[in-house]
PDB file of N, CA and C in Angstrom:
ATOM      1  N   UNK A   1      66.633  20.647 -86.628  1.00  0.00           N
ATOM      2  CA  UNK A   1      65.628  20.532 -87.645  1.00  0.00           C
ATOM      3  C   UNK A   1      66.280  20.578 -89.027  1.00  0.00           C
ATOM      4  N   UNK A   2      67.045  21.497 -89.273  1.00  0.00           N
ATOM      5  CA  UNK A   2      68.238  21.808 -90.393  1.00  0.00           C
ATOM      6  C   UNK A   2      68.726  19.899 -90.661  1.00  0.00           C
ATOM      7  N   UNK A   3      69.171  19.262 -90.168  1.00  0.00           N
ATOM      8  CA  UNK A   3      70.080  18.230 -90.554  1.00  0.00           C
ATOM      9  C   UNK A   3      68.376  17.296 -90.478  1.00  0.00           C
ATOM     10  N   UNK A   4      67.546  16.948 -89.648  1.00  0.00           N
ATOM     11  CA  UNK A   4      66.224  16.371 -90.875  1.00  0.00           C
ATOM     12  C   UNK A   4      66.012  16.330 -91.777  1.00  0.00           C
ATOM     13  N   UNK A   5      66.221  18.143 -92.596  1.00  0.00           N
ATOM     14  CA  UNK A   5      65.468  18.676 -93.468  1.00  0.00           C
ATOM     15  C   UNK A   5      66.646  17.885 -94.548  1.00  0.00           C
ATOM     16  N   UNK A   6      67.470  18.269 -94.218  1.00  0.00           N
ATOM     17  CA  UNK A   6      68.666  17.570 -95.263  1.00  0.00           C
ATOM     18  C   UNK A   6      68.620  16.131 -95.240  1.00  0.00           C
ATOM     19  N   UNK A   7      68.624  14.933 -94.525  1.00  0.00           N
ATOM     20  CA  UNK A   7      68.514  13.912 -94.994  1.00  0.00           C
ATOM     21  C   UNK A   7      66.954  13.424 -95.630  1.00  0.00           C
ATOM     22  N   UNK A   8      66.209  14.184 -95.006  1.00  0.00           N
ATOM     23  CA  UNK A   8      64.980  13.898 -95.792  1.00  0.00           C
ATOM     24  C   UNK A   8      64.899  14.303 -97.464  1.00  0.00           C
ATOM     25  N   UNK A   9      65.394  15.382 -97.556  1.00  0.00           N
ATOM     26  CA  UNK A   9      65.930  15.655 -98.874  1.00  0.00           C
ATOM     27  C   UNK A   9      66.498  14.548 -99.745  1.00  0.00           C
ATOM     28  N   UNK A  10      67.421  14.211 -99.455  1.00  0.00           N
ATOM     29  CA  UNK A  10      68.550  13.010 -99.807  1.00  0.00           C
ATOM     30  C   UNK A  10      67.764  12.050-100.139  1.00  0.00           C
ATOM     31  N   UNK A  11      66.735  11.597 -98.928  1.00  0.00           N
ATOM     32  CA  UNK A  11      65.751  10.521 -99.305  1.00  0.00           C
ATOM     33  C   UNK A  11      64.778  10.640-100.145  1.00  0.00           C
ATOM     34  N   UNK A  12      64.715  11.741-100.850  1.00  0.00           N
ATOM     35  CA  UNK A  12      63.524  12.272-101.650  1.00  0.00           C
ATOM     36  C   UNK A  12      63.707  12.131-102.660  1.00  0.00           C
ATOM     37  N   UNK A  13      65.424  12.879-103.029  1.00  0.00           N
ATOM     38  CA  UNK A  13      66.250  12.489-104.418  1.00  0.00           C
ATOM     39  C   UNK A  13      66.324  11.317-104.249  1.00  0.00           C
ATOM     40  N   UNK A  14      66.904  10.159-103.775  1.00  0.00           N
ATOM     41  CA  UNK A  14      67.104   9.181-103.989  1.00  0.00           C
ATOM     42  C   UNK A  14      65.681   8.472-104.322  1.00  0.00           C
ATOM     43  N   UNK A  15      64.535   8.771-104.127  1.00  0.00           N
ATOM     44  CA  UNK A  15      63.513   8.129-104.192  1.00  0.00           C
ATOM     45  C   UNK A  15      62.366   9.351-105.384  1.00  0.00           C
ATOM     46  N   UNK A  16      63.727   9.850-105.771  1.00  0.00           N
ATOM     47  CA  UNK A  16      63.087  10.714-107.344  1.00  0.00           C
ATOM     48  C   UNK A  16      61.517  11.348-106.244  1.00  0.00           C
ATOM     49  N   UNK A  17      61.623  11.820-105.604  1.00  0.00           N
ATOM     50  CA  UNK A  17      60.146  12.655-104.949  1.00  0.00           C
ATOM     51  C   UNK A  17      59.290  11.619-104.289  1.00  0.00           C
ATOM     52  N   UNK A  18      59.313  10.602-104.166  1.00  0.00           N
ATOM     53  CA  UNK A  18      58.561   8.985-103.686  1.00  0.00           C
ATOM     54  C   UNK A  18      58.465   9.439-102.313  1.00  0.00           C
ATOM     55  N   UNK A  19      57.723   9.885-101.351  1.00  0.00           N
ATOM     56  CA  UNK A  19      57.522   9.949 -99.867  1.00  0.00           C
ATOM     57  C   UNK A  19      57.292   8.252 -99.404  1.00  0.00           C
ATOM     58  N   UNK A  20      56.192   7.650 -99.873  1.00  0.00           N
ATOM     59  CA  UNK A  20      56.698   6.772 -99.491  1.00  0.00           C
ATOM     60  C   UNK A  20      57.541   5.061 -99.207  1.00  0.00           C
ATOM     61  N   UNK A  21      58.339   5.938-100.339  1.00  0.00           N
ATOM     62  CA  UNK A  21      59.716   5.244-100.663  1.00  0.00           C
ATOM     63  C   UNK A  21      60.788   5.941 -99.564  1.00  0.00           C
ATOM     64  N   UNK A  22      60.735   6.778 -99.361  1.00  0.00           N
ATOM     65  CA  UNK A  22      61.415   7.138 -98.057  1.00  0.00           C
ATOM     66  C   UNK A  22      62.124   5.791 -97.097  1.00  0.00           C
ATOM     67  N   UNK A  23      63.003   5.987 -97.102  1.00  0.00           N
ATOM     68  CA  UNK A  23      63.427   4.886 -95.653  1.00  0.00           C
ATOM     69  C   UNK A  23      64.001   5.613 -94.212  1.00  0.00           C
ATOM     70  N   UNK A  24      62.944   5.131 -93.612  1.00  0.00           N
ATOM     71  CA  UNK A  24      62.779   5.858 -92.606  1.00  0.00           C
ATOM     72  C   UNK A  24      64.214   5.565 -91.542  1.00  0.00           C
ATOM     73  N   UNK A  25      64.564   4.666 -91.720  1.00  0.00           N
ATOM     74  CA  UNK A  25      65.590   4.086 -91.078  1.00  0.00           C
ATOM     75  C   UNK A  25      66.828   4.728 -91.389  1.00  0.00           C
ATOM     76  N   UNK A  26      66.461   4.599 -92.683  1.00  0.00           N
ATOM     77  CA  UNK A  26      67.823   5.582 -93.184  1.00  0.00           C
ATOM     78  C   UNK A  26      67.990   7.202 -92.882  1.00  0.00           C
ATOM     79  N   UNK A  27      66.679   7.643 -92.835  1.00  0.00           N
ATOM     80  CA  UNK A  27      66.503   8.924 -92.619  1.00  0.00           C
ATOM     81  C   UNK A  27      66.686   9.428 -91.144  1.00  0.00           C
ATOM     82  N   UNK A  28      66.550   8.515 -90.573  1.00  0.00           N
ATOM     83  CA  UNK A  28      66.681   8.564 -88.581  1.00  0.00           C
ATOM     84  C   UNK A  28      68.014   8.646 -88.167  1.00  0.00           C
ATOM     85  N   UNK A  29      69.014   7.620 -89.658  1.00  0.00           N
ATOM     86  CA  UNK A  29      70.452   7.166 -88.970  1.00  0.00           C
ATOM     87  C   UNK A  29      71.037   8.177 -89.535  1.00  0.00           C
ATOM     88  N   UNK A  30      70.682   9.123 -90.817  1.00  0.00           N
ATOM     89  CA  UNK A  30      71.145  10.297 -91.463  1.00  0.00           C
ATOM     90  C   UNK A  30      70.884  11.441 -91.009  1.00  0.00           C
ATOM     91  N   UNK A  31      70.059  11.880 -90.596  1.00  0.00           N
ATOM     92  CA  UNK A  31      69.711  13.139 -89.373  1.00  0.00           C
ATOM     93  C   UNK A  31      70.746  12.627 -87.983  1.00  0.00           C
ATOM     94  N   UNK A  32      70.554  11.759 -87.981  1.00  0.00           N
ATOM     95  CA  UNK A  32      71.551  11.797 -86.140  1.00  0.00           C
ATOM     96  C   UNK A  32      72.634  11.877 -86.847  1.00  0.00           C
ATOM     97  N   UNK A  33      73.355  11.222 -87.728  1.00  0.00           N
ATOM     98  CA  UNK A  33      74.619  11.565 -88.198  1.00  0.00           C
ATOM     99  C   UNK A  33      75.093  13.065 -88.024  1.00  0.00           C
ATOM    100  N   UNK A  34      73.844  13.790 -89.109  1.00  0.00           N
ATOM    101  CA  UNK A  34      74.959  15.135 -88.957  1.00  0.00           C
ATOM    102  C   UNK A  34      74.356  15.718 -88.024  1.00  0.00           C
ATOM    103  N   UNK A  35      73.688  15.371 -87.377  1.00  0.00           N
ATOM    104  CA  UNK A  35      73.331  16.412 -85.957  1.00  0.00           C
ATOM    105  C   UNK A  35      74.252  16.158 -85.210  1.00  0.00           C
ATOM    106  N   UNK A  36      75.140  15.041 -85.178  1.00  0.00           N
ATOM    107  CA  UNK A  36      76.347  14.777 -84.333  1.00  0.00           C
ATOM    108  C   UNK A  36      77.993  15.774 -85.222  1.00  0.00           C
ATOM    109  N   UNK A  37      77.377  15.247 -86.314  1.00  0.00           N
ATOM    110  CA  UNK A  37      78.463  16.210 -87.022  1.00  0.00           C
ATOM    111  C   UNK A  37      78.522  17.593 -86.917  1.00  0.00           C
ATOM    112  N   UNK A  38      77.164  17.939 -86.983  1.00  0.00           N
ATOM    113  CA  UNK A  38      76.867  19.718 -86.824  1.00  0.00           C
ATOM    114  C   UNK A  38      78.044  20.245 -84.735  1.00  0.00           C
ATOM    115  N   UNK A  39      77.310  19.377 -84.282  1.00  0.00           N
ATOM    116  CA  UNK A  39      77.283  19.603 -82.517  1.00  0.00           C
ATOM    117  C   UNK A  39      78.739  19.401 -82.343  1.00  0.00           C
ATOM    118  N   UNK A  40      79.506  18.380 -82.684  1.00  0.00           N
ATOM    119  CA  UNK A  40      80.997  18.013 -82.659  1.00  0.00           C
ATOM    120  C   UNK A  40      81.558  19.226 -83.143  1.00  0.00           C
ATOM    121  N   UNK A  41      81.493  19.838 -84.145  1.00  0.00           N
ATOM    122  CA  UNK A  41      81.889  20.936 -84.813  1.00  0.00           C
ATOM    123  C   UNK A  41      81.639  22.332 -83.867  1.00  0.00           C
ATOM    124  N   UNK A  42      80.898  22.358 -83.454  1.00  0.00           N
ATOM    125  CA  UNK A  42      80.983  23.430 -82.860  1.00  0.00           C
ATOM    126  C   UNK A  42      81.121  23.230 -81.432  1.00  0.00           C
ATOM    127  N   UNK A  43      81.417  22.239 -81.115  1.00  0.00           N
ATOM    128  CA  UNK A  43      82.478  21.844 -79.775  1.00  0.00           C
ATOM    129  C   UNK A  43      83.912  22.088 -79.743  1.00  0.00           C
ATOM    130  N   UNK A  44      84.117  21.510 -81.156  1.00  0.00           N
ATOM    131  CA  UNK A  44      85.327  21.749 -81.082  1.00  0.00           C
ATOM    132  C   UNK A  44      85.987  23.255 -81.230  1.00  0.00           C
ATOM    133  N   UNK A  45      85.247  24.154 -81.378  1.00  0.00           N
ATOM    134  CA  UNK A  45      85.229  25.458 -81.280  1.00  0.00           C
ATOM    135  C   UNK A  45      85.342  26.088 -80.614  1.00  0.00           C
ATOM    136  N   UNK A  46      84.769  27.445 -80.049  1.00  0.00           N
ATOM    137  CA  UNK A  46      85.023  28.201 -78.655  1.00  0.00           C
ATOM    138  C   UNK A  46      84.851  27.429 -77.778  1.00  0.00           C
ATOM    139  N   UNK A  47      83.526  26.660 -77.835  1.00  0.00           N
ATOM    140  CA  UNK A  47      83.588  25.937 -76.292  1.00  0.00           C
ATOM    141  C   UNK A  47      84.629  25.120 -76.179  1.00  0.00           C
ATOM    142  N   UNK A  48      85.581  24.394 -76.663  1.00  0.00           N
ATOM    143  CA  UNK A  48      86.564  23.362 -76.680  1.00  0.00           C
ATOM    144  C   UNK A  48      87.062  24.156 -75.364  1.00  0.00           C
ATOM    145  N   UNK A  49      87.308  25.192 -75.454  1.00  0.00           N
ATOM    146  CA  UNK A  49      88.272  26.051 -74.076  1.00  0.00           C
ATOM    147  C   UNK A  49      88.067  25.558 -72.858  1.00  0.00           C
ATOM    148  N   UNK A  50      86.039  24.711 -72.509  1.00  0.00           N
ATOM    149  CA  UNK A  50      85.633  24.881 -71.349  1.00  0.00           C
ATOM    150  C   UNK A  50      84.597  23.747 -71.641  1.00  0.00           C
ATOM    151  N   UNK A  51      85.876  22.641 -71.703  1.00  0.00           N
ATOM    152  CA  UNK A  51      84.842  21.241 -71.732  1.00  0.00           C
ATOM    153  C   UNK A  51      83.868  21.118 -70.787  1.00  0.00           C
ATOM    154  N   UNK A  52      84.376  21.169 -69.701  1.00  0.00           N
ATOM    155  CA  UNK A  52      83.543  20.885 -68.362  1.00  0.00           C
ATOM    156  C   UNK A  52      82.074  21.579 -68.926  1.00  0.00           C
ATOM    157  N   UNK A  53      82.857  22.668 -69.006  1.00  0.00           N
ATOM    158  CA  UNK A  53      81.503  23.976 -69.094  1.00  0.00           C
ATOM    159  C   UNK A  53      80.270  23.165 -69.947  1.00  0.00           C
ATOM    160  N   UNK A  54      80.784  22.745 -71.281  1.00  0.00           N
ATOM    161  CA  UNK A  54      79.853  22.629 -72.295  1.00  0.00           C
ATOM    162  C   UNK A  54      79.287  21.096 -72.140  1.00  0.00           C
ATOM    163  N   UNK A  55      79.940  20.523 -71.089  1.00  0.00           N
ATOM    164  CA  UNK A  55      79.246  19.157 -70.463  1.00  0.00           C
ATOM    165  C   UNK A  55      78.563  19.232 -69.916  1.00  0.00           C
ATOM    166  N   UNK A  56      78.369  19.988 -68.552  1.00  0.00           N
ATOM    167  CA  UNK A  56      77.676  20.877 -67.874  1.00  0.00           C
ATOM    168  C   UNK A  56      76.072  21.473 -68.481  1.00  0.00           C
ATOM    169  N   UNK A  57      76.419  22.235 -68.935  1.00  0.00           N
ATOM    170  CA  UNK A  57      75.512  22.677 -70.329  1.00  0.00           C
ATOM    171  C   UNK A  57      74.139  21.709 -71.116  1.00  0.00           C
ATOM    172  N   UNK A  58      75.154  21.126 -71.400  1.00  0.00           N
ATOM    173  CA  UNK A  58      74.299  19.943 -72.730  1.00  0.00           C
ATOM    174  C   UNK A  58      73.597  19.249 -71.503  1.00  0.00           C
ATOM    175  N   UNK A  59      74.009  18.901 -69.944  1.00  0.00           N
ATOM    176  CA  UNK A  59      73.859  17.708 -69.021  1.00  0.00           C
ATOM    177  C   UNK A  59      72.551  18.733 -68.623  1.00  0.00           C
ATOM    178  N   UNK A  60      72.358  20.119 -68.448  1.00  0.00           N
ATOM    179  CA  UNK A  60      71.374  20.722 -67.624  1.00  0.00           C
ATOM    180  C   UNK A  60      69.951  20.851 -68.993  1.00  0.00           C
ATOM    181  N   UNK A  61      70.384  20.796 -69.969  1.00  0.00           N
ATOM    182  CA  UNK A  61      69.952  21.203 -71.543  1.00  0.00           C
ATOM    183  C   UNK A  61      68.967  19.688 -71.314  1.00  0.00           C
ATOM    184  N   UNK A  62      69.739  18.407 -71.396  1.00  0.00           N
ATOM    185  CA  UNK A  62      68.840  17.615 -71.691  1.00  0.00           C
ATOM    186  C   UNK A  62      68.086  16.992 -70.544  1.00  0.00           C
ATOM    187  N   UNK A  63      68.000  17.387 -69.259  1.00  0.00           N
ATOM    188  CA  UNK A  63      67.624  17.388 -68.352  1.00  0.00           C
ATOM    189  C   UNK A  63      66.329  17.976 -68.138  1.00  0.00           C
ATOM    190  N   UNK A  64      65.948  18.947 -68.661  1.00  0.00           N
ATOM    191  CA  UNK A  64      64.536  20.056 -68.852  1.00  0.00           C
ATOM    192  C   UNK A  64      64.045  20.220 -69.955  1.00  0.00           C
ATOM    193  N   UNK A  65      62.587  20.081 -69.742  1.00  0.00           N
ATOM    194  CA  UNK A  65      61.433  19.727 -70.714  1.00  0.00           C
ATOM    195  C   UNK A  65      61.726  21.252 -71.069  1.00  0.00           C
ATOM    196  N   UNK A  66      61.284  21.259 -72.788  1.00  0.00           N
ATOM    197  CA  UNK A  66      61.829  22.355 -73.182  1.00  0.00           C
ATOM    198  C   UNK A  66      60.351  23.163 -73.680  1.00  0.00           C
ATOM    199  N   UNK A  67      59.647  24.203 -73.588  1.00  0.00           N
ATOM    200  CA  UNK A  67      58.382  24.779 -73.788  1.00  0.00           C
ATOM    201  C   UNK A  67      58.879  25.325 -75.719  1.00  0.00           C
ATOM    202  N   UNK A  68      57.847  24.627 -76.105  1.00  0.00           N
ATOM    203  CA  UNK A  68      57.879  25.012 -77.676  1.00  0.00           C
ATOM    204  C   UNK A  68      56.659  25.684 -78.254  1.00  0.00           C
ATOM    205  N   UNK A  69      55.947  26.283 -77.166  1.00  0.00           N
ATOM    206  CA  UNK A  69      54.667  26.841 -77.377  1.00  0.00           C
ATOM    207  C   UNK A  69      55.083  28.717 -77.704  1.00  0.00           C
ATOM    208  N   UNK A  70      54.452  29.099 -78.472  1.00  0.00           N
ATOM    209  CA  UNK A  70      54.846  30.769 -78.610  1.00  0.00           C
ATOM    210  C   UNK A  70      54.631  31.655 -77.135  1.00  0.00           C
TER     211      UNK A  70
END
């Protein structure tokens, strides 16, 4: 949600507060950016030790519907 909040930002300045001047396209390809940047980064980190592990992981992670209800 963090790396949304930031390219939506970006698109906000760039569009001086304009919502919808927003480019959504841009904002879709700028959130996946650093959500890949954020996730790479902290791969390459402790988990780096236990690739398998954190393949494993992410493979069981995106596999199951995730409950976002309180």
């Amino acid at each position: 949600m963090f790396c949304a909040q930031q390219a939506l930002c970006r698109e906000l300045v760039r569009t001086d507060g304009g919502l919808p001047a927003v480019d959504l396209d841009t904002l879709r390809a700028d959130s996946q950016a650093d959500r890949h940047e954020y996730y790479q980064g902290r791969l390459e980190g402790e988990l780096a030790r236990w690739p398998k592990l954190a393949a494993a992981v992410a493979a069981q992670v995106m596999r199951q519907e995730v409950d976002t209800e309180p």
